[in-house]
Protein backbone atom coordinates (compact mmCIF):
# COMPACT_ATOMS: atom_id res chain seq x y z
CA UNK A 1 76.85 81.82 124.98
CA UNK A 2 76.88 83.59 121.42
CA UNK A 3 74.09 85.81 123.19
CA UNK A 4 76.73 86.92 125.42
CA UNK A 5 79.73 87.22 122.77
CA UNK A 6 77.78 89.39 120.84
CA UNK A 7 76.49 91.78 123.67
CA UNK A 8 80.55 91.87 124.53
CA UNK A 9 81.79 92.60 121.07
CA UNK A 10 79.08 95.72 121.19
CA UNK A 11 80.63 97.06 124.00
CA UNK A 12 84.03 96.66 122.97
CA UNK A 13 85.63 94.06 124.51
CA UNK A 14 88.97 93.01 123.43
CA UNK A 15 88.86 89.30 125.42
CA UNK A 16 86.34 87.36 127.09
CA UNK A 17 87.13 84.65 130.00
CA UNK A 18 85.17 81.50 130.22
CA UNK A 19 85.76 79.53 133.34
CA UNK A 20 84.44 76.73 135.36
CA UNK A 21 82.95 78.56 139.12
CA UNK A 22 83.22 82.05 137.50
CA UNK A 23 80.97 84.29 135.71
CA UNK A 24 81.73 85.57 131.90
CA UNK A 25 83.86 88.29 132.01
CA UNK A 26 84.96 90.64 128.83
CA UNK A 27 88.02 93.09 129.27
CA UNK A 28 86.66 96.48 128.17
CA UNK A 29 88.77 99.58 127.65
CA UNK A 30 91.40 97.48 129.87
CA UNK A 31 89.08 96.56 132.70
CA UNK A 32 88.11 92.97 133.35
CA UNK A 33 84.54 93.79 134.13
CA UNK A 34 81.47 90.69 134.29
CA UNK A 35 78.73 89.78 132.32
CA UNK A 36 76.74 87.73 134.08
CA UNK A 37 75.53 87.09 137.48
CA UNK A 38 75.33 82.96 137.26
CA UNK A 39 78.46 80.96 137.74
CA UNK A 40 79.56 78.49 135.07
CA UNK A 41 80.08 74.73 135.94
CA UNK A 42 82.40 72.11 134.73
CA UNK A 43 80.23 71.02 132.03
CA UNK A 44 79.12 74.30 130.94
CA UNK A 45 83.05 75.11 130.36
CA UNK A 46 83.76 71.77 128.48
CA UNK A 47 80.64 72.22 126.14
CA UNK A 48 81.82 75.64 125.61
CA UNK A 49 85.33 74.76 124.75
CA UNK A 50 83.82 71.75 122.22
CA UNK A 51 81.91 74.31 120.61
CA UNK A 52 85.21 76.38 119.87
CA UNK A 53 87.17 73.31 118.49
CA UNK A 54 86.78 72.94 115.07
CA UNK A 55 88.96 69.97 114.40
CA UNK A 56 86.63 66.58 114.78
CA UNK A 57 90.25 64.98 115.39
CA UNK A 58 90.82 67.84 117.98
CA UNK A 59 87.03 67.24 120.20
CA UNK A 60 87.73 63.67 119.88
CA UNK A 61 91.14 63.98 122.51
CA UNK A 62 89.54 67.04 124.49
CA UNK A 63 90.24 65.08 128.00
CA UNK A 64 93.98 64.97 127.00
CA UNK A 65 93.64 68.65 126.08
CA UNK A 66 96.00 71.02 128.98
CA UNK A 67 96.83 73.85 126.25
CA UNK A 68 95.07 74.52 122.79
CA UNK A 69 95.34 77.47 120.36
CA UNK A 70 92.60 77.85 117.65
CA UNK A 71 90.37 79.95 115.77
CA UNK A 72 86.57 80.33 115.82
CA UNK A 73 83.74 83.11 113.73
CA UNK A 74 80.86 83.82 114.68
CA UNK A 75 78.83 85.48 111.33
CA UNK A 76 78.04 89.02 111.72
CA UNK A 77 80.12 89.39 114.80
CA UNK A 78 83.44 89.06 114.11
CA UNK A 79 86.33 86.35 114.59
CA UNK A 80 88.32 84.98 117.82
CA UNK A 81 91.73 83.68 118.85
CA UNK A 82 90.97 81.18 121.48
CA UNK A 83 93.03 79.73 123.66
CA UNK A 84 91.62 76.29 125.93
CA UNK A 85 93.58 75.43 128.70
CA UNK A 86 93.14 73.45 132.42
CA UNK A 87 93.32 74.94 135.75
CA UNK A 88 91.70 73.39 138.96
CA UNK A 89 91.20 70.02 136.66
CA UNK A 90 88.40 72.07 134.64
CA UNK A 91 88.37 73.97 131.41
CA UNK A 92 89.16 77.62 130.90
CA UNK A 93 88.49 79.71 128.23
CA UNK A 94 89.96 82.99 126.72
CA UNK A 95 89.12 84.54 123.87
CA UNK A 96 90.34 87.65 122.00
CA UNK A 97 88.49 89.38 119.92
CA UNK A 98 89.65 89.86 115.99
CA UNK A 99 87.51 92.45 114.40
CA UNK A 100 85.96 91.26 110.79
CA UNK A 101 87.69 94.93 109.38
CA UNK A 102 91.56 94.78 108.61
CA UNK A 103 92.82 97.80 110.48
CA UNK A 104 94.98 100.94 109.02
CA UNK A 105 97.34 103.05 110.44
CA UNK A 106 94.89 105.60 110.87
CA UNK A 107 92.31 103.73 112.53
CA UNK A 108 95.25 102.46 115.09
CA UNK A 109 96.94 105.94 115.49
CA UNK A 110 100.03 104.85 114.42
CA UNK A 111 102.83 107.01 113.29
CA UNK A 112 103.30 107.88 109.82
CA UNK A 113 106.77 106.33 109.42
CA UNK A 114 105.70 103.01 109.97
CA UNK A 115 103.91 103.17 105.66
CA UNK A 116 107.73 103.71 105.26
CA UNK A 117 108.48 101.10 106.65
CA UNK A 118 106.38 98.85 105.54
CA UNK A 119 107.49 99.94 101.70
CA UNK A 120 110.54 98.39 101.97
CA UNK A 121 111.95 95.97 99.64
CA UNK A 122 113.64 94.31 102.26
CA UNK A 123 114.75 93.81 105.81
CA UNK A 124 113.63 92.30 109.07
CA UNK A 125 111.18 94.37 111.12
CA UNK A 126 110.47 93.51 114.47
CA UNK A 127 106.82 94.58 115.85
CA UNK A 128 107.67 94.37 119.43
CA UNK A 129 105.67 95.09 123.06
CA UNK A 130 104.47 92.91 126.40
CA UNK A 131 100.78 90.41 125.54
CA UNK A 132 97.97 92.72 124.81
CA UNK A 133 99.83 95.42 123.58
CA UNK A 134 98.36 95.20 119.67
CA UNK A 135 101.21 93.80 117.89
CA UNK A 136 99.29 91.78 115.58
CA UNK A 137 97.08 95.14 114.77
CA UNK A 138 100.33 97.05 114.39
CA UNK A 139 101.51 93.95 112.10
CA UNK A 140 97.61 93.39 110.39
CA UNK A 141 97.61 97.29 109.03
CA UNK A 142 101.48 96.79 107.64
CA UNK A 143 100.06 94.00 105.78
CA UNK A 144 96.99 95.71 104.66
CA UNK A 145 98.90 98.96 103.76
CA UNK A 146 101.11 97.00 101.32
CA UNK A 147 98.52 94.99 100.00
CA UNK A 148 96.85 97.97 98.93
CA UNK A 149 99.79 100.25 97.85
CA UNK A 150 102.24 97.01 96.44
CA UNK A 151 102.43 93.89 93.94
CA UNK A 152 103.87 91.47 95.74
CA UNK A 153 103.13 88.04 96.91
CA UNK A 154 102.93 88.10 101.01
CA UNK A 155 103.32 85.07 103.24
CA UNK A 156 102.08 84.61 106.49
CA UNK A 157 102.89 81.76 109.01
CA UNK A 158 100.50 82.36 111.85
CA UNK A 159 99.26 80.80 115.13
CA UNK A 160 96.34 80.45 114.90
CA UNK A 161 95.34 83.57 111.39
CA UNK A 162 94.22 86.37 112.94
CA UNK A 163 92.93 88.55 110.22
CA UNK A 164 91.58 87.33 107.02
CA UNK A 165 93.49 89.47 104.53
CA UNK A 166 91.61 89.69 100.87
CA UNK A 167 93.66 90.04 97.42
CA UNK A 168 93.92 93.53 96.53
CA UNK A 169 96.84 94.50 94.90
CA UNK A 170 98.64 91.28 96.04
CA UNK A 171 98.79 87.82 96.20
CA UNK A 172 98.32 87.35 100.47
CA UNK A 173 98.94 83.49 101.00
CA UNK A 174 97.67 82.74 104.92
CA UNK A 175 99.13 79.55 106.66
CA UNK A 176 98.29 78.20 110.07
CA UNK A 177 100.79 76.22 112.14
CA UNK A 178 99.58 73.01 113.35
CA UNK A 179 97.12 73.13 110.10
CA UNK A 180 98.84 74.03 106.96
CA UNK A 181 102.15 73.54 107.85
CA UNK A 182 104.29 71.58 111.19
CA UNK A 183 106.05 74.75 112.69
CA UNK A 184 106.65 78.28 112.86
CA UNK A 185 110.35 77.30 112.04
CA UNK A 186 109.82 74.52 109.04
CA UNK A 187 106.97 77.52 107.57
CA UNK A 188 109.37 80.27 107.34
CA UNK A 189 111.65 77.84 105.77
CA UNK A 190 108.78 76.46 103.35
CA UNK A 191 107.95 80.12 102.86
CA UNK A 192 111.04 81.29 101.23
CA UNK A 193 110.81 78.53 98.63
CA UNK A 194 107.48 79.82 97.33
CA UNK A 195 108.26 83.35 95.54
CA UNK A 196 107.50 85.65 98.55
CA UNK A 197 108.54 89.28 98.35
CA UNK A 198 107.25 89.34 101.84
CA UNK A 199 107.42 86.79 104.79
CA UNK A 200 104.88 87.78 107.98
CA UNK A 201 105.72 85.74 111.22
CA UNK A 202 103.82 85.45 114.19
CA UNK A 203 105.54 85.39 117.51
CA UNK A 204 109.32 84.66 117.18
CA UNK A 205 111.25 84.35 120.84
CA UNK A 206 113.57 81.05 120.08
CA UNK A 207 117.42 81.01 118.46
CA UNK A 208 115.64 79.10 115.50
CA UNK A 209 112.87 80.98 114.39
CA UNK A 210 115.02 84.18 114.39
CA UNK A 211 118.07 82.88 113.18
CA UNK A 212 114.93 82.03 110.41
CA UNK A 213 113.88 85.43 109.96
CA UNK A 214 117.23 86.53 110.22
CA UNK A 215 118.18 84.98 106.86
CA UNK A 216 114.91 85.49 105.68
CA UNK A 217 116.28 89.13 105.50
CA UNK A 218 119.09 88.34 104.45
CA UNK A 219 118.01 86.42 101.19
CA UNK A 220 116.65 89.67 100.24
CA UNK A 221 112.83 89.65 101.52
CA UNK A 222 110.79 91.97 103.80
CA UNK A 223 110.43 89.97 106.86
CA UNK A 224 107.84 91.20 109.43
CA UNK A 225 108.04 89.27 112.90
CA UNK A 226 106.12 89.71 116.18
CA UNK A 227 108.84 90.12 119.91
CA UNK A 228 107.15 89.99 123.37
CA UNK A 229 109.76 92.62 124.58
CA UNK A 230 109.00 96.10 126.14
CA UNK A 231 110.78 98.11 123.90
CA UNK A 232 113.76 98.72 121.55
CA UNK A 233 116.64 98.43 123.34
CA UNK A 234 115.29 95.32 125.17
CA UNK A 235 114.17 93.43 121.14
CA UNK A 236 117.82 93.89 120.65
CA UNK A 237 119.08 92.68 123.58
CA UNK A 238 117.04 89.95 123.32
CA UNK A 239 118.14 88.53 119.94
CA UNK A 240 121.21 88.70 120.64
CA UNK A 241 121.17 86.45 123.66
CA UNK A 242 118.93 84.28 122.68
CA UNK A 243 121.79 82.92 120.24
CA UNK A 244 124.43 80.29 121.25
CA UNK A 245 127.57 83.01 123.36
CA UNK A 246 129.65 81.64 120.48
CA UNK A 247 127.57 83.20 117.85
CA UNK A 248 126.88 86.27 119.38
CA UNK A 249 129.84 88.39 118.13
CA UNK A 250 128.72 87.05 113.82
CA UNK A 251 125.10 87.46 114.72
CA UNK A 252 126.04 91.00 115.84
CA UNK A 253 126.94 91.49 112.33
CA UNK A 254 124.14 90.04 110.55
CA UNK A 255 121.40 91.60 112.67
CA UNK A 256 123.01 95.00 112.04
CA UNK A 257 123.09 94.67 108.17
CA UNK A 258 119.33 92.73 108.20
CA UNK A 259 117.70 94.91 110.14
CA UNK A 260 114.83 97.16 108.94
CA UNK A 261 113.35 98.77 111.38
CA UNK A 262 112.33 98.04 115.23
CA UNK A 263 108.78 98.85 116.47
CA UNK A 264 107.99 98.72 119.93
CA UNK A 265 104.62 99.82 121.50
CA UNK A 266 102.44 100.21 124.60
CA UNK A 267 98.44 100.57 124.81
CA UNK A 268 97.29 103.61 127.61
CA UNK A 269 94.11 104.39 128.56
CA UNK A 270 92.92 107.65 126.95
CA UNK A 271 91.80 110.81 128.96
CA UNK A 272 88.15 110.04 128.09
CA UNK A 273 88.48 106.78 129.30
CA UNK A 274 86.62 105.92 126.09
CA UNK A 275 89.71 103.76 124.63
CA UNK A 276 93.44 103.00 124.52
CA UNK A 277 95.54 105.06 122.48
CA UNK A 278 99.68 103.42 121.71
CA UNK A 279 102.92 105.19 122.79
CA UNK A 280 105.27 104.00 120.14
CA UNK A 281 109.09 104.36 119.86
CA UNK A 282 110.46 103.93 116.34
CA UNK A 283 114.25 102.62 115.69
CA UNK A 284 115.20 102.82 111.90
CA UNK A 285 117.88 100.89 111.08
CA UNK A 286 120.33 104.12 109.37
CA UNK A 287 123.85 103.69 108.67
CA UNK A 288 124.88 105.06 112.11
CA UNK A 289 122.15 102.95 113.91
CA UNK A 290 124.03 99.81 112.09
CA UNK A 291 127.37 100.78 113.61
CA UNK A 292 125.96 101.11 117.11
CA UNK A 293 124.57 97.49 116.47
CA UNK A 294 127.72 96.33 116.08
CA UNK A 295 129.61 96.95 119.07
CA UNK A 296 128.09 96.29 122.15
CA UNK A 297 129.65 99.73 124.09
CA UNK A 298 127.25 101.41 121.58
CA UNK A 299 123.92 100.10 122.66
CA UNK A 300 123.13 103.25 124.75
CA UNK A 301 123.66 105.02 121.77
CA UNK A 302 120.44 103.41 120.12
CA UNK A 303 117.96 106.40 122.15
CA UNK A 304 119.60 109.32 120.83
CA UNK A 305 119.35 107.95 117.10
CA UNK A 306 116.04 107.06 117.62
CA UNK A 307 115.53 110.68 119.48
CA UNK A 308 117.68 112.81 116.82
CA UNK A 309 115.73 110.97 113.87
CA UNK A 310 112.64 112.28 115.08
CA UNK A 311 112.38 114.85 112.32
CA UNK A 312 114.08 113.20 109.32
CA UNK A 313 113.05 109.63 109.79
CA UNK A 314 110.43 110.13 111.99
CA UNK A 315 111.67 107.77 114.41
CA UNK A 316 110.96 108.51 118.21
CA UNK A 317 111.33 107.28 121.72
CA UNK A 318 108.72 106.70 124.02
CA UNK A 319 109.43 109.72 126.05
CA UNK A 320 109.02 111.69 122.71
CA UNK A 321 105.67 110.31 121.80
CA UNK A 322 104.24 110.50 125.53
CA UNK A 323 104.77 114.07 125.32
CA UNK A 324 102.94 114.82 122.15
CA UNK A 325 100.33 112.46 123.37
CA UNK A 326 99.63 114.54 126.47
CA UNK A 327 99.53 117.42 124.66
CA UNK A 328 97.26 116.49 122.23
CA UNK A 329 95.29 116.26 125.30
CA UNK A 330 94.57 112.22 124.18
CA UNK A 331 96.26 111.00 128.12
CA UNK A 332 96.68 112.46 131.32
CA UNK A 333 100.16 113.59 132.36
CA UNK A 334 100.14 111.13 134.86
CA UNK A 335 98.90 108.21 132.85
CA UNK A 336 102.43 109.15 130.81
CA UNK A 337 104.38 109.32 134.05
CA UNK A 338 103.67 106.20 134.85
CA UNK A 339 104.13 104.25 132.31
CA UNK A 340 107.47 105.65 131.90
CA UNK A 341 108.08 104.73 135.08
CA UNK A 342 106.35 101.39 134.56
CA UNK A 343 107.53 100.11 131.33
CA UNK A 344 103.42 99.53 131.07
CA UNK A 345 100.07 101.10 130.63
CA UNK A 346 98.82 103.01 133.38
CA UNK A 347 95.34 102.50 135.37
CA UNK A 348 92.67 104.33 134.01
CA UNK A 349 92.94 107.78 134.68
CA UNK A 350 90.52 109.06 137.86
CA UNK A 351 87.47 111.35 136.97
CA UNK A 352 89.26 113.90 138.93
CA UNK A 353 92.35 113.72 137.24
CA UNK A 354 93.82 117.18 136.07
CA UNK A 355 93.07 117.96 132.36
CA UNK A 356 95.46 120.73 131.43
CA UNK A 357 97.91 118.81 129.39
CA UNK A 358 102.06 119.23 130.43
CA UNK A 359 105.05 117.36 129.51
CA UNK A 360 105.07 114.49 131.46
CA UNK A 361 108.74 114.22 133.43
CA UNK A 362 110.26 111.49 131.79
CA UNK A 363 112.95 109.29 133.55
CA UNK A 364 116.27 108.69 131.78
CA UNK A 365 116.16 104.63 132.12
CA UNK A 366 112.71 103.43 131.84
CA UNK A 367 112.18 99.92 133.47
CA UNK A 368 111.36 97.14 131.48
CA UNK A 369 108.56 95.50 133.23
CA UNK A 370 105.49 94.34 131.19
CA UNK A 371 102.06 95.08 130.83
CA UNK A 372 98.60 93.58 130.17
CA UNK A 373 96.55 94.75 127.67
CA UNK A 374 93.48 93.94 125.28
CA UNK A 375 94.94 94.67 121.80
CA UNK A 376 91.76 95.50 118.89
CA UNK A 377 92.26 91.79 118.09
C-alpha cells in the first residue's frame, strides 16, 4: 500500500480511492486514472482503513464505523486527510493528499490582493468554492503569509489539521475537533478566550458556527473561515439564509460591518494539461460594498464593485480573471467558456484544441452549479 501512495504522490495526485472490488485509483491533474490492475477485497480495505486510524479507541469500534475523518503521514512523503466510510457493507477509502511544504501565494497563483487581505487587523473572510476547489491551500498560504510577515498569535480549529504550520514570526496554536476540543462551534468559542489576534476555521455551513465567526469579527479579530459555495454572490446569499427569517434583517447588518473580504475560487485545467491553475473573484468589503450588503435590492450591485475595484483594490470577478488567464495563454478559451457557463472546471482541454488565446465570451449570470476537483492538499 505505501508502495503505491508514494508512486501516486510522485505523479501528482491530489486523492487516492481505496475500495473493496476496485483497483487503487489516484486523481491526477483532475482525472481519476488507476494504479493497479488487481482488485481489492473486503479485508484488504478494512486492514487498510486500520492502518489509517490512529486512535487505539478508534480501531477498537471500526465495525460500528459508517463515516470517519482523520489524519495519517507517511515520512518522506507527505501527509493525508482521510476520510473511511461504508458502501456495499465494505470499507472505502479516500485520501487527499497534504503536501509536507506550506504553500504561498505564489506557488498557488493567487492574486496579489489576497497578502492584503490577509494583513488585516480584523474582519471575517470567507475562502469560498465547491469540494476540491483548494480552499484550504488558499486558506494554508494566508496563514503562512502572516506568520511570516506578522506577530500575532493564530488559532486554528480544524477537521482533521491539514498543514502543520511552524512558529515563525507567530505563535500558530493547531486544534483538531474530535481531539483537542468537542466542536467546531464550542472551539471558536474556546478560541476567543485564549488571546488570538487571529481565529482560522475550517468548514463553516450551519447558523451556529457562523453566527460564531460572525462575532468572532465582531470582537475585533481576523477571522478566516472555509464556505462550500460557488462564488460571491452565492457565500452571501448563503449566510444570510442560513439564519433564523427573523434574524435575517439584524444579521444583514452585522455581516455588512464584519465583513473583510469574500474569496471565491475555481481549479481549471491548464492549456498544457500539466496542472490546474484557479479563476478567482475577489469581493472587498469597501464602504459602498457595505451598503449594498445591507439592503437586499442591492445584491446585484455586488459584481460591478467587485468589477470597478479591479484596479484600486484589486478585486475581480470571475469573468475578469478568465480573461487574463486566457491570455496569458495558461487555459484554452474554451476551458474559460465553460466554466462560465458551468459554474465549474472544465474537462481537460483536447490536444487539438486552438492555442491562440481570445477573450472568452462571458455570460452575464453565471450558474451556480458545483464542481469536483483535487485541491494541492
Amino acid at each position: 500500500m505505501e508502495k503505491i501512495i508514494k508512486a501516486a504522490v510522485e505523479r501528482g495526485a491530489s486523492d487516492l480511492h481505496i475500495k473493496a472490488g476496485d483497483v487503487f485509483r489516484a486523481r491526477i491533474n483532475g482525472k481519476l486514472v488507476p494504479l493497479t490492475k488487481q482488485r481489492l477485497t473486503p479485508d484488504q480495505t478494512r486492514a487498510i482503513a486500520l492502518k489509517l486510524i490512529s486512535s487505539d479507541e478508534d480501531r477498537a469500534k471500526i465495525e460500528r464505523l459508517r463515516d470517519f475523518d482523520c489524519s495519517w503521514g507517511m515520512p518522506g512523503v507527505g501527509r493525508f486527510r482521510v476520510n473511511v466510510l461504508r458502501q456495499r457493507s465494505s470499507f472505502m477509502i479516500v485520501m487527499r493528499v497534504i503536501p509536507f511544504t506550506v504553500p504561498t501565494f505564489e506557488s498557488l497563483r493567487l492574486p496579489p490582493v489576497l497578502a492584503q487581505i490577509a494583513e488585516s487587523d480584523r474582519g471575517l473572510v470567507l475562502v469560498t468554492g465547491v469540494s476540491g476547489s483548494g480552499k484550504s491551500s488558499t486558506v494554508a498560504a494566508m496563514v503562512h503569509h502572516i506568520n511570516r510577515t506578522q506577530h500575532k498569535h493564530v488559532v486554528t480549529i480544524e477537521n482533521p489539521i491539514e498543514f502543520l504550520h511552524r512558529d515563525l514570526s507567530c505563535s500558530i496554536t493547531q486544534r483538531e475537533v474530535g481531539v483537542d476540543t468537542d466542536s467546531l462551534t464550542i472551539g471558536v468559542r474556546a478560541a476567543l478566550r485564549q488571546d488570538p489576534d487571529v481565529v482560522v476555521l475550517g468548514e463553516i455551513a450551519d447558523a451556529d458556527t457562523i453566527d460564531t465567526a460572525i462575532k468572532g469579527a465582531e470582537t475585533g479579530r481576523l477571522v478566516l473561515a472555509m464556505m462550500p459555495t460557488p462564488d460571491v454572490t452565492a457565500t452571501i446569499d448563503r449566510v444570510l439564509t442560513t439564519l433564523p427569517r427573523e434574524e435575517r434583517e439584524i444579521g444583514r447588518m452585522r455581516l455588512s460591518e464584519a465583513l473583510r473580504a469574500v474569496v471565491s475560487q475555481q481549479l481549471l485545467p491548464q492549456k498544457d494539461e500539466k496542472g490546474r491553475v484557479p479563476m478567482v473573484e475577489v469581493l472587498v468589503a469597501t464602504p459602498a460594498v457595505r451598503e449594498a450588503l445591507k439592503h437586499p435590492s442591492r445584491a446585484p450591485d455586488l459584481r460591478r464593485h467587485m468589477a470597478d475595484g479591479r484596479k484600486q483594490l484589486g478585486t475581480q470577478t470571475f469573468e475578469q480573471h478568465a480573461r487574463e488567464l486566457v491570455d496569458a495563454g495558461l487555459i484554452t478559451p474554451e476551458t474559460a467558456k465553460a466554466a462560465l457557463t458551468l459554474g465549474g472546471p472544465a474537462p481537460s482541454p483536447a490536444p487539438s484544441a486552438p492555442s491562440a488565446p481570445s477573450a472568452p465570451s462571458a455570460p452575464s449570470a453565471p450558474s451556480k452549479k458545483g464542481s469536483r476537483q483535487a485541491a494541492s492538499a
